[in-house]
N, C-alpha and C. Protein backbone atom coordinates (compact mmCIF):
# COMPACT_ATOMS: atom_id res chain seq x y z
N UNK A 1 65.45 -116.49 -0.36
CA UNK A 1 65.60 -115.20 -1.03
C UNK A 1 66.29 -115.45 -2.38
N UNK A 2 66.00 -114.78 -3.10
CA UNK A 2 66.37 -115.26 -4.79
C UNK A 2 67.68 -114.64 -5.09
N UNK A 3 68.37 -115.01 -5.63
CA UNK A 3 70.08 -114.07 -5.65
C UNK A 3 69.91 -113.00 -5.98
N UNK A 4 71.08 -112.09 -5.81
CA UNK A 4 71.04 -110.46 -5.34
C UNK A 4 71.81 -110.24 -6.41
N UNK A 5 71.78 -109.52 -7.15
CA UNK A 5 73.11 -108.10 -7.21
C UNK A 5 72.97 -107.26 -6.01
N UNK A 6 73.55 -106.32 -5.98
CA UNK A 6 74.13 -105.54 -4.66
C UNK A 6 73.06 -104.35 -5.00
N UNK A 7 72.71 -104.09 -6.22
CA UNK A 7 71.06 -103.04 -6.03
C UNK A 7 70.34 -103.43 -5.09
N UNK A 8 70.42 -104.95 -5.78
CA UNK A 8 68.76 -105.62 -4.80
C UNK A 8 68.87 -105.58 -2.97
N UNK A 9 69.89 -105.23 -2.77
CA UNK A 9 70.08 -105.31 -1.05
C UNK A 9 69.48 -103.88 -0.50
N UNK A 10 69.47 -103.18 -1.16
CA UNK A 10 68.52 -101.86 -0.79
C UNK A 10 67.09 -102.19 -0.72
N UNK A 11 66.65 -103.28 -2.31
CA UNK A 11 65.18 -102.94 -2.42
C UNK A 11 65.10 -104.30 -1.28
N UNK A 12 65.43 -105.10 -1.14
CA UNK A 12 64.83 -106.47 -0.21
C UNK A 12 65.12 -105.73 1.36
N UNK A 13 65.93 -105.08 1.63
CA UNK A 13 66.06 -104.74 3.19
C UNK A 13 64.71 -103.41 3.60
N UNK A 14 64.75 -102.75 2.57
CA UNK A 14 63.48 -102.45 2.19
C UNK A 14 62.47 -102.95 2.75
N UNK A 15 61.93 -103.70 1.75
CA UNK A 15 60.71 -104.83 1.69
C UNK A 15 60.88 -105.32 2.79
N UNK A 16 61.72 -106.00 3.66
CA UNK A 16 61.80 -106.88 4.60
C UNK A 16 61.26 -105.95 5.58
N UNK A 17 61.76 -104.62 5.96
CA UNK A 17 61.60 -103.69 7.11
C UNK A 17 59.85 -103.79 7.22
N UNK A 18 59.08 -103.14 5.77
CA UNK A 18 57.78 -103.39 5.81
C UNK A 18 57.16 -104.58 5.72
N UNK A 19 57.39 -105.72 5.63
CA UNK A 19 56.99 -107.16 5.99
C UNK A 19 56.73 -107.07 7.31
N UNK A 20 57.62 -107.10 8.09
CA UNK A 20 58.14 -107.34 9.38
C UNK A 20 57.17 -106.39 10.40
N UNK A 21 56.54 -105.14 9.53
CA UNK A 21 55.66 -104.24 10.19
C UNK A 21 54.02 -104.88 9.89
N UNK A 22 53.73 -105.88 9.66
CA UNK A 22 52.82 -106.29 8.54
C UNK A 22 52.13 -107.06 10.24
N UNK A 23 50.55 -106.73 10.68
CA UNK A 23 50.40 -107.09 11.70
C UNK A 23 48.43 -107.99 10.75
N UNK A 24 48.14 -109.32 11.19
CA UNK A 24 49.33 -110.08 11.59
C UNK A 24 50.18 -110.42 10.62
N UNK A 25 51.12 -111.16 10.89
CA UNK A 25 52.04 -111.71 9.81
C UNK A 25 51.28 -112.47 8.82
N UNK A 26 52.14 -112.36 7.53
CA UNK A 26 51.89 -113.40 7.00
C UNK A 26 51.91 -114.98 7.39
N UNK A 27 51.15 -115.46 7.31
CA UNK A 27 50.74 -117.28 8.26
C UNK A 27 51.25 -118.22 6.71
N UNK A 28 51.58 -117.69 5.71
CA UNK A 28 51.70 -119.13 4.69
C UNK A 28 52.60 -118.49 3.43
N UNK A 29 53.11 -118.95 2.97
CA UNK A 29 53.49 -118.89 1.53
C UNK A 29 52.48 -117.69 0.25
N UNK A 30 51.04 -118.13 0.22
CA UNK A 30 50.37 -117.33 -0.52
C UNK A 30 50.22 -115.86 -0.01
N UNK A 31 50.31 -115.71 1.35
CA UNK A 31 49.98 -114.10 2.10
C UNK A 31 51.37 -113.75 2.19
N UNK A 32 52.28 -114.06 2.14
CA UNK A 32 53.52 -113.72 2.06
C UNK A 32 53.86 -112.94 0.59
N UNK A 33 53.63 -114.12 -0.17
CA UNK A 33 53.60 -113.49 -1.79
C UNK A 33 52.31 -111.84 -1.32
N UNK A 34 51.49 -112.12 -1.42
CA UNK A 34 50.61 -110.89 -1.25
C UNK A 34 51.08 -109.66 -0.79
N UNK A 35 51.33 -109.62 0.52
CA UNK A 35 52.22 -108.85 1.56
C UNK A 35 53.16 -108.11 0.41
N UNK A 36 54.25 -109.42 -0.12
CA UNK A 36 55.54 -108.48 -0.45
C UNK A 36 54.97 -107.83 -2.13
N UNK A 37 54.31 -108.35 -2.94
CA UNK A 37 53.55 -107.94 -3.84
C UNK A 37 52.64 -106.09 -3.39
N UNK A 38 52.41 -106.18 -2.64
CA UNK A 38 51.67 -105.19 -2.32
C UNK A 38 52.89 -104.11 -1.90
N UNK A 39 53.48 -104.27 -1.02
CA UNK A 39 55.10 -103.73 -0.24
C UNK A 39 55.60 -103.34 -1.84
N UNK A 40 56.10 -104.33 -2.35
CA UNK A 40 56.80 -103.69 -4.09
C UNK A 40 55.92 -103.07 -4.49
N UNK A 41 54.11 -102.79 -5.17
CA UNK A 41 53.71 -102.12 -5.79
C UNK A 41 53.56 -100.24 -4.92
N UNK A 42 53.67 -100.17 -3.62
CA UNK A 42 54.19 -99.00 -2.79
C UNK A 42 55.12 -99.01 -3.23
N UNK A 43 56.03 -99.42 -3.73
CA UNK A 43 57.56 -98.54 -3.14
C UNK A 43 57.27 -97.43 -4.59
N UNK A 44 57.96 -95.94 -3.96
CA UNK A 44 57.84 -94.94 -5.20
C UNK A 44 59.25 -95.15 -5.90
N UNK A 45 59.04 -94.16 -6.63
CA UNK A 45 60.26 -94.21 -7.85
C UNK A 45 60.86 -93.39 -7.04
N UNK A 46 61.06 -92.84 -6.10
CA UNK A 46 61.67 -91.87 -5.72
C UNK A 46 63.25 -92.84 -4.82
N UNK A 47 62.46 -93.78 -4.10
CA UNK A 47 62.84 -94.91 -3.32
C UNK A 47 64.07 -95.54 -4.36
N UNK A 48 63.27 -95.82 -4.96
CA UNK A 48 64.23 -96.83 -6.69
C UNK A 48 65.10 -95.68 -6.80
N UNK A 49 64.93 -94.69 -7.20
CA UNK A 49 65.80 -93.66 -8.10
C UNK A 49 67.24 -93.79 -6.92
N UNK A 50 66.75 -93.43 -5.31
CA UNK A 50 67.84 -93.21 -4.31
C UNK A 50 68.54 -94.60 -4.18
N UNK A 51 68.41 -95.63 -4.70
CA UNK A 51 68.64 -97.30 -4.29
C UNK A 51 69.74 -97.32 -5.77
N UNK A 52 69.80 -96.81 -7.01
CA UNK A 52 70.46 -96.65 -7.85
C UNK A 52 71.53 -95.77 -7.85
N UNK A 53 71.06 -94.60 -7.55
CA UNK A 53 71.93 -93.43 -6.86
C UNK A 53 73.17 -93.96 -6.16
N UNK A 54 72.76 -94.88 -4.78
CA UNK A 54 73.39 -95.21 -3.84
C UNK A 54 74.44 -96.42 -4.64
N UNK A 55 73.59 -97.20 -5.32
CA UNK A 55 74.31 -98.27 -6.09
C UNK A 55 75.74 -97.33 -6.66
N UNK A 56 75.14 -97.10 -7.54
CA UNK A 56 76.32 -95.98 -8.53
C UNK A 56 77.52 -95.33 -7.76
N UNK A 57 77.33 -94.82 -6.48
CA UNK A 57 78.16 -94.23 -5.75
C UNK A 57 78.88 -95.23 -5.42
N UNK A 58 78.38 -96.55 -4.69
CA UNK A 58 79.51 -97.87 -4.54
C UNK A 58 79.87 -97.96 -5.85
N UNK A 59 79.57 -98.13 -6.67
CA UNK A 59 80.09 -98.57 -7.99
C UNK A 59 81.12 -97.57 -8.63
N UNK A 60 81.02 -96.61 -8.48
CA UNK A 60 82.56 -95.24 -8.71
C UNK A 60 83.21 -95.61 -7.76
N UNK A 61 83.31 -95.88 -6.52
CA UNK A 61 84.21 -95.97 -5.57
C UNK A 61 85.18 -97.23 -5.96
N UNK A 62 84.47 -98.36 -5.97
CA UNK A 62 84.94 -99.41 -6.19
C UNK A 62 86.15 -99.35 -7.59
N UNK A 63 85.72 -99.02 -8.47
CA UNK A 63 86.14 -98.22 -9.88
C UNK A 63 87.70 -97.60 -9.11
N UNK A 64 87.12 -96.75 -8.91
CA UNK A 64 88.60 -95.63 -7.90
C UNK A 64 89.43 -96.74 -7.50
N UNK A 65 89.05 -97.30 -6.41
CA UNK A 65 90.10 -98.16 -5.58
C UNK A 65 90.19 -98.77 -6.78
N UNK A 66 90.08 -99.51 -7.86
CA UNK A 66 90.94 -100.58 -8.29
C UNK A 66 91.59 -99.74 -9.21
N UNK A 67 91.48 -98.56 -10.04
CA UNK A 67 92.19 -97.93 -10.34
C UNK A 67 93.38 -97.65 -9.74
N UNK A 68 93.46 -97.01 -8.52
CA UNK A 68 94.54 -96.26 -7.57
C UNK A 68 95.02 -98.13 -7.17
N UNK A 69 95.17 -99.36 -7.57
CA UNK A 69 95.80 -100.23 -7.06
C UNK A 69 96.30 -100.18 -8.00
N UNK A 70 96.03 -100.64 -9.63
CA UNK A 70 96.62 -100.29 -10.87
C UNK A 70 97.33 -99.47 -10.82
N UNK A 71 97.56 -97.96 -9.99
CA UNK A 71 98.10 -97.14 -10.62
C UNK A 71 99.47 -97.53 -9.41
N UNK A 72 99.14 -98.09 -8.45
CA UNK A 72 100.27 -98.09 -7.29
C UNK A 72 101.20 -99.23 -7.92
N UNK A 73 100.53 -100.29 -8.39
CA UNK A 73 100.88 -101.37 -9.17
C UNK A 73 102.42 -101.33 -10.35
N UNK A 74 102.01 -99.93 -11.34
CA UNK A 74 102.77 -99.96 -12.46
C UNK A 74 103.52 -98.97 -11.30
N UNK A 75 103.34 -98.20 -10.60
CA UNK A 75 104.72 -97.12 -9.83
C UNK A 75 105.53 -98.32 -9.27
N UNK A 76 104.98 -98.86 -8.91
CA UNK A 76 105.99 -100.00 -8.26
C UNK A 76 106.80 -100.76 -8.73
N UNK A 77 105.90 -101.16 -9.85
CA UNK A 77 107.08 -102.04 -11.14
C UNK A 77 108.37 -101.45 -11.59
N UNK A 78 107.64 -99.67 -12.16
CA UNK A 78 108.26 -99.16 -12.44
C UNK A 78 109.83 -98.78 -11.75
N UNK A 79 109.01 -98.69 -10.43
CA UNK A 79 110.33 -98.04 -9.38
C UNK A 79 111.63 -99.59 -9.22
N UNK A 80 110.73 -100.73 -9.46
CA UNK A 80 111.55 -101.91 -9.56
C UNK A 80 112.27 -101.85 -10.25
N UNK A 81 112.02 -101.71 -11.61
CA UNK A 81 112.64 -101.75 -12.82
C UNK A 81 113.99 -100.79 -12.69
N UNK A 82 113.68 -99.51 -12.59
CA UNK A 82 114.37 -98.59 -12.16
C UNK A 82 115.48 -98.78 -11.25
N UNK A 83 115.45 -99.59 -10.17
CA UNK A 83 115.89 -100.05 -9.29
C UNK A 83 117.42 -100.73 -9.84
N UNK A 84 116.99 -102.12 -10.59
CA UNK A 84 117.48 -103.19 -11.12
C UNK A 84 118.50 -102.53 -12.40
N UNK A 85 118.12 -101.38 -13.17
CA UNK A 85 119.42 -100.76 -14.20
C UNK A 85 120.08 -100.12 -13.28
N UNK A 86 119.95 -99.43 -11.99
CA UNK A 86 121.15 -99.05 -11.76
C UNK A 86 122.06 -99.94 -10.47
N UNK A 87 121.68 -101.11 -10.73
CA UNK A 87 122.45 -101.74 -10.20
C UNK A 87 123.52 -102.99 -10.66
């Protein structure tokens, strides 16, 4: 499998589900290419659009949490700091 960004795990689990439905299987390397060639030229934009969607939503989240660690980060320093003048 060719390396991922974390989009591509939508479109290959995808693809894989309809491979895997593919009767008979692909028997070689060239019907394989075919198979998943054919599997990618099906998939709609609608599919893509929700696989980006979904991306984006991990991708704000992720965003958030490292924000809210940053932000727990400087309260903490801060409260350190704070700490250390009045003592």
């Amino acid at each position: 499998m060719p390396v991922q960004n974390p989009l591509d795990y939508n479109v290959w689990d995808a693809m894989l589900g309809c491979c895997q439905k593919f009767t008979p299987k692909p028997s070689n390397t060239a019907k394989l290419k075919t198979a998943l060639l054919s599997i990618w030229n099906d998939l709609t934009q609608e599919f893509i659009d929700k696989a980006i969607l979904s991306f984006q939503k991990r991708l704000d989240f992720r965003v958030l949490l490292q924000l809210v660690d940053v932000l727990n980060t400087t309260v903490s320093l801060n409260t350190e700091r704070t700490a250390d003048i009045h003592h």
